[in-house]
PDB file of N, CA and C in Angstrom:
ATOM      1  N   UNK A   1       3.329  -3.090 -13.800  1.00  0.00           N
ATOM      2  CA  UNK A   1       1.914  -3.085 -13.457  1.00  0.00           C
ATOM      3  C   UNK A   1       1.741  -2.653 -11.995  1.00  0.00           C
ATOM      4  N   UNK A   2       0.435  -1.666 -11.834  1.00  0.00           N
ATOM      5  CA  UNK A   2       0.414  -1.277 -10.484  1.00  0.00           C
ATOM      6  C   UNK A   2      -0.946  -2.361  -9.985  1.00  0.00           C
ATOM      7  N   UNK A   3      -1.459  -2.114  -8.680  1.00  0.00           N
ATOM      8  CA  UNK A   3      -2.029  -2.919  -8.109  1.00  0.00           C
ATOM      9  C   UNK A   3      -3.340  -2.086  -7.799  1.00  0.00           C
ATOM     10  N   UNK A   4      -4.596  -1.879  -7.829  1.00  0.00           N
ATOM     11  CA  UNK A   4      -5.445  -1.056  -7.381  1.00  0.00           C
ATOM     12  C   UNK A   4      -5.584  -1.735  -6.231  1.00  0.00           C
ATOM     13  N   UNK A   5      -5.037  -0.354  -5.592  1.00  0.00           N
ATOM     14  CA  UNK A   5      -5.544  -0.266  -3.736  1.00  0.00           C
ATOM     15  C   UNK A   5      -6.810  -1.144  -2.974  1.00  0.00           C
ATOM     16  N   UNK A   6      -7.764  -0.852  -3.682  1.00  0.00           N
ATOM     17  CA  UNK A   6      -9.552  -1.134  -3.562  1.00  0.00           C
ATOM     18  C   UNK A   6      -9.569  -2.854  -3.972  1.00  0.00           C
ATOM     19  N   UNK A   7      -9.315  -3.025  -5.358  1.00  0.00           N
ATOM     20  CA  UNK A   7     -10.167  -4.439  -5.643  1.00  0.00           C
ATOM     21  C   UNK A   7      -8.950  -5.305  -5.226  1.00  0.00           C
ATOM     22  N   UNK A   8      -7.800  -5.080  -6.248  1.00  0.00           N
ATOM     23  CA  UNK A   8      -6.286  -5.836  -6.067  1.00  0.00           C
ATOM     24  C   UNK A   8      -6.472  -6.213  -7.345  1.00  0.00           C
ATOM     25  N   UNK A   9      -6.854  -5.503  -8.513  1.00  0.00           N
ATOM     26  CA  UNK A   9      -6.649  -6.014  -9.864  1.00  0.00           C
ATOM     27  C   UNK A   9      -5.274  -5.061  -9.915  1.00  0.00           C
ATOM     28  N   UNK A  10      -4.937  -5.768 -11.499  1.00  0.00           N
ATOM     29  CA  UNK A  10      -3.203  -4.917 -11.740  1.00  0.00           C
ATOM     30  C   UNK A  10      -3.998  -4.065 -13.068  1.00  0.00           C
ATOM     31  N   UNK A  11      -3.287  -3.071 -12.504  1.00  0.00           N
ATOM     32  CA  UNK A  11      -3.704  -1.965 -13.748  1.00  0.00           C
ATOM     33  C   UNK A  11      -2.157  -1.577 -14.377  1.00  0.00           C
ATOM     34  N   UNK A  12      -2.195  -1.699 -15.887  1.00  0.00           N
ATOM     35  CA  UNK A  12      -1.205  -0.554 -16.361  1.00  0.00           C
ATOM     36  C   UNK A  12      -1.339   0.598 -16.184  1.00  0.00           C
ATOM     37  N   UNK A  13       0.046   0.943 -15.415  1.00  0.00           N
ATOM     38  CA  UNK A  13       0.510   2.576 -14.948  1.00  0.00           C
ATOM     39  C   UNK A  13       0.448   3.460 -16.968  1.00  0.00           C
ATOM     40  N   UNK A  14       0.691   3.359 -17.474  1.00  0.00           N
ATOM     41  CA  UNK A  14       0.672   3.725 -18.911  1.00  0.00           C
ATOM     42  C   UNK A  14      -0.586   4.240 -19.558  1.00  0.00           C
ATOM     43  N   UNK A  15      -1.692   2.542 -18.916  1.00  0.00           N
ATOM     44  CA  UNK A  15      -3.178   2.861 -19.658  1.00  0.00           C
ATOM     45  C   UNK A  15      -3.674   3.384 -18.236  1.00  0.00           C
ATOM     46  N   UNK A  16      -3.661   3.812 -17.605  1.00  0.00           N
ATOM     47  CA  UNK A  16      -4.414   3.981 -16.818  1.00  0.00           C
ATOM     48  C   UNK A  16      -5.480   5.099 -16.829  1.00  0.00           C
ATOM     49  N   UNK A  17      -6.730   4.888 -16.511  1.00  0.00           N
ATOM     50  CA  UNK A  17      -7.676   6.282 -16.793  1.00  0.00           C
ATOM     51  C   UNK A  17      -7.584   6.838 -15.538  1.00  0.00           C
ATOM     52  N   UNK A  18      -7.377   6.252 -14.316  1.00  0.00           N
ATOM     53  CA  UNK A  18      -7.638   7.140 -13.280  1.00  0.00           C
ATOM     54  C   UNK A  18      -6.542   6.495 -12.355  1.00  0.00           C
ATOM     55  N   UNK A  19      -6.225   7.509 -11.064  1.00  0.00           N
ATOM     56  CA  UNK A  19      -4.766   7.723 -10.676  1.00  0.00           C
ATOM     57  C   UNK A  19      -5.496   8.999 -10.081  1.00  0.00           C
ATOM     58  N   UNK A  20      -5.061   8.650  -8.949  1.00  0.00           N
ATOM     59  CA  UNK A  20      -4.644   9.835  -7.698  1.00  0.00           C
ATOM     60  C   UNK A  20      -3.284  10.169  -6.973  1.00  0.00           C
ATOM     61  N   UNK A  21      -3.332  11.158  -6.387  1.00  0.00           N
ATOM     62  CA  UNK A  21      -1.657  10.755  -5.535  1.00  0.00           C
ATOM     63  C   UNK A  21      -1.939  11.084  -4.296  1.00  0.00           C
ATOM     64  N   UNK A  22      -1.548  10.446  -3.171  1.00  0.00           N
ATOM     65  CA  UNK A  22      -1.901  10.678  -1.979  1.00  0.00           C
ATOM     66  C   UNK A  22      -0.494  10.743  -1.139  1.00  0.00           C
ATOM     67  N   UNK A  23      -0.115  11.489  -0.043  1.00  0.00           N
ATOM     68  CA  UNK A  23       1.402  11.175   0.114  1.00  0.00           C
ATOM     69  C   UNK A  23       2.282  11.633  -0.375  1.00  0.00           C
ATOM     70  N   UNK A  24       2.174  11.494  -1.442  1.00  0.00           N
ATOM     71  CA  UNK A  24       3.461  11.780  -2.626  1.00  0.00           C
ATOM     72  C   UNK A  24       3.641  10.665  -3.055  1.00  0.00           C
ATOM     73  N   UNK A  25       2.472   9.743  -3.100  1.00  0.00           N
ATOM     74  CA  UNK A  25       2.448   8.526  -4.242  1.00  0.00           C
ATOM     75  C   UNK A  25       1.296   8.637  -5.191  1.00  0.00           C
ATOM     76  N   UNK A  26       1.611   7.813  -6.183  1.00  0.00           N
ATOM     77  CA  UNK A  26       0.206   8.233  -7.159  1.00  0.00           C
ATOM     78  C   UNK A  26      -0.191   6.527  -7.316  1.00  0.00           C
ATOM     79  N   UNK A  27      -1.484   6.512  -7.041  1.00  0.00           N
ATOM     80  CA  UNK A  27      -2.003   4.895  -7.223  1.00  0.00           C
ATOM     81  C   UNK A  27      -2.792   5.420  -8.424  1.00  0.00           C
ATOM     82  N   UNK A  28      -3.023   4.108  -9.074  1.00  0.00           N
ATOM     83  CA  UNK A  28      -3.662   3.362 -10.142  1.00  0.00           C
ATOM     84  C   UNK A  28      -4.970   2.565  -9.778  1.00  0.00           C
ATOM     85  N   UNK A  29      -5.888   3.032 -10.440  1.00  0.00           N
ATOM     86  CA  UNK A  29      -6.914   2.294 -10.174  1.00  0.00           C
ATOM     87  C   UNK A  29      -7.786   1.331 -11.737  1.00  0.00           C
ATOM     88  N   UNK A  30      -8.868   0.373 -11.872  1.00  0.00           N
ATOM     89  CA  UNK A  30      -9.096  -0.090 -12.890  1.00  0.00           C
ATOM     90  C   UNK A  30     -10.620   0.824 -13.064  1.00  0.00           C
ATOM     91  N   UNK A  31     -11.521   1.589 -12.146  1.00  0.00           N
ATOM     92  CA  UNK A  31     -12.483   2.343 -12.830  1.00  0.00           C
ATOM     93  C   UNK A  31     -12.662   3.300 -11.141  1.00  0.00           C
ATOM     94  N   UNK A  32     -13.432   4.495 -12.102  1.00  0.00           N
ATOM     95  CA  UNK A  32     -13.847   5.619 -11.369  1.00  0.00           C
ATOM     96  C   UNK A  32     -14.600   4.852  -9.707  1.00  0.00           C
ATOM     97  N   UNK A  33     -15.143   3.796  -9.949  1.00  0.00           N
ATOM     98  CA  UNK A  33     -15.703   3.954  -8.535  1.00  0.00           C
ATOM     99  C   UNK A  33     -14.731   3.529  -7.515  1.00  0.00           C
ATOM    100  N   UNK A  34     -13.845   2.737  -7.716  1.00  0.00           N
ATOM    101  CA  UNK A  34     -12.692   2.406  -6.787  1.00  0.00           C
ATOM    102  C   UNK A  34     -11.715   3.431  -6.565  1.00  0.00           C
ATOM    103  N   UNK A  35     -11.202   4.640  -7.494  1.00  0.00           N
ATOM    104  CA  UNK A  35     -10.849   5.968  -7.253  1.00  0.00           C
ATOM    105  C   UNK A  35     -11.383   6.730  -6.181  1.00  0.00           C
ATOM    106  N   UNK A  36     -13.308   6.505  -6.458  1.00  0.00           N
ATOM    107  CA  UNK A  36     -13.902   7.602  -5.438  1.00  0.00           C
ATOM    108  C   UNK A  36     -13.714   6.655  -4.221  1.00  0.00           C
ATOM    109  N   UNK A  37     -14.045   5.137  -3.555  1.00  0.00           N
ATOM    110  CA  UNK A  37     -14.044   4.757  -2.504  1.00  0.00           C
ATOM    111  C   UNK A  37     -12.686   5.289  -1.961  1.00  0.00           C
ATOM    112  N   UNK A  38     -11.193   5.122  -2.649  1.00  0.00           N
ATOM    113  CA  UNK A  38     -10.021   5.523  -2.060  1.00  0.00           C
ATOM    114  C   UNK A  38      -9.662   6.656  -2.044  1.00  0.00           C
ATOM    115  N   UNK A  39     -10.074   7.712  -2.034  1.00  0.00           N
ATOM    116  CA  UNK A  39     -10.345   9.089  -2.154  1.00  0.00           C
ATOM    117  C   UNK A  39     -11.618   9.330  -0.737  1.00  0.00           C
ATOM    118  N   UNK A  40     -12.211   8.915  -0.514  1.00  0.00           N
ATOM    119  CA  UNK A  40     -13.075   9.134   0.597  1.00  0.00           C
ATOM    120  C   UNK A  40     -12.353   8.516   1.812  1.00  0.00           C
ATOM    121  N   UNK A  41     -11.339   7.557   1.674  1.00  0.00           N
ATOM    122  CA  UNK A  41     -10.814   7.027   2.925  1.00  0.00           C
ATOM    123  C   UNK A  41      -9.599   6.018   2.364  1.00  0.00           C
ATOM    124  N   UNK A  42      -8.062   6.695   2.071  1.00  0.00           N
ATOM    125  CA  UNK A  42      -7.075   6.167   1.823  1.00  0.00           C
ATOM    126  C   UNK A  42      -6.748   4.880   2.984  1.00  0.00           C
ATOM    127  N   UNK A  43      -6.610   5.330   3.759  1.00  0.00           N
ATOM    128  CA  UNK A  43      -6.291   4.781   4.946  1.00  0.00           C
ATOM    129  C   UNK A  43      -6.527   3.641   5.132  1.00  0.00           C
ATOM    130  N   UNK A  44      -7.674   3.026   5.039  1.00  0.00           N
ATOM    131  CA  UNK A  44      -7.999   2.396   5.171  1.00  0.00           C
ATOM    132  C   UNK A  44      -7.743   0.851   4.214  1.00  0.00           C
ATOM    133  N   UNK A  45      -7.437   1.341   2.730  1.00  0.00           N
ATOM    134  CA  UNK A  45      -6.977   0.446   1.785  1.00  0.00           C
ATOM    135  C   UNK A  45      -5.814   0.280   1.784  1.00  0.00           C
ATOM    136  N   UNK A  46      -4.971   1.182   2.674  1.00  0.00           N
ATOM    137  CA  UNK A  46      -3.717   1.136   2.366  1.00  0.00           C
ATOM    138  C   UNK A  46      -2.712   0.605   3.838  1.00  0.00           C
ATOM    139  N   UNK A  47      -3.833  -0.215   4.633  1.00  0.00           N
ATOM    140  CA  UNK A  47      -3.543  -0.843   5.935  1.00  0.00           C
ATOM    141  C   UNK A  47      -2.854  -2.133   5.620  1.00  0.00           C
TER     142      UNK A  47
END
């Protein structure tokens, strides 16, 4: 199970609908709007 960046729910890497890669990592998220907040400013979730 991955961890979404944004809320801190665990998402399955498997089910996952949305997933970015930033870095050369790919996060997991549990819905589109926590994708777009970490996509407008990685950095910041990932402090």
């Amino acid at each position: 199970m991955a961890i979404d960046p944004v809320c801190g729910m665990e998402v399955d890497e498997e089910e996952a609908k949305f997933e970015t890669e930033y870095k050369g990592k790919t996060y997991y998220f549990c819905a589109p709007g926590c994708k777009t907040m970490f996509e407008e400013d990685p950095e910041e979730y990932l402090e």
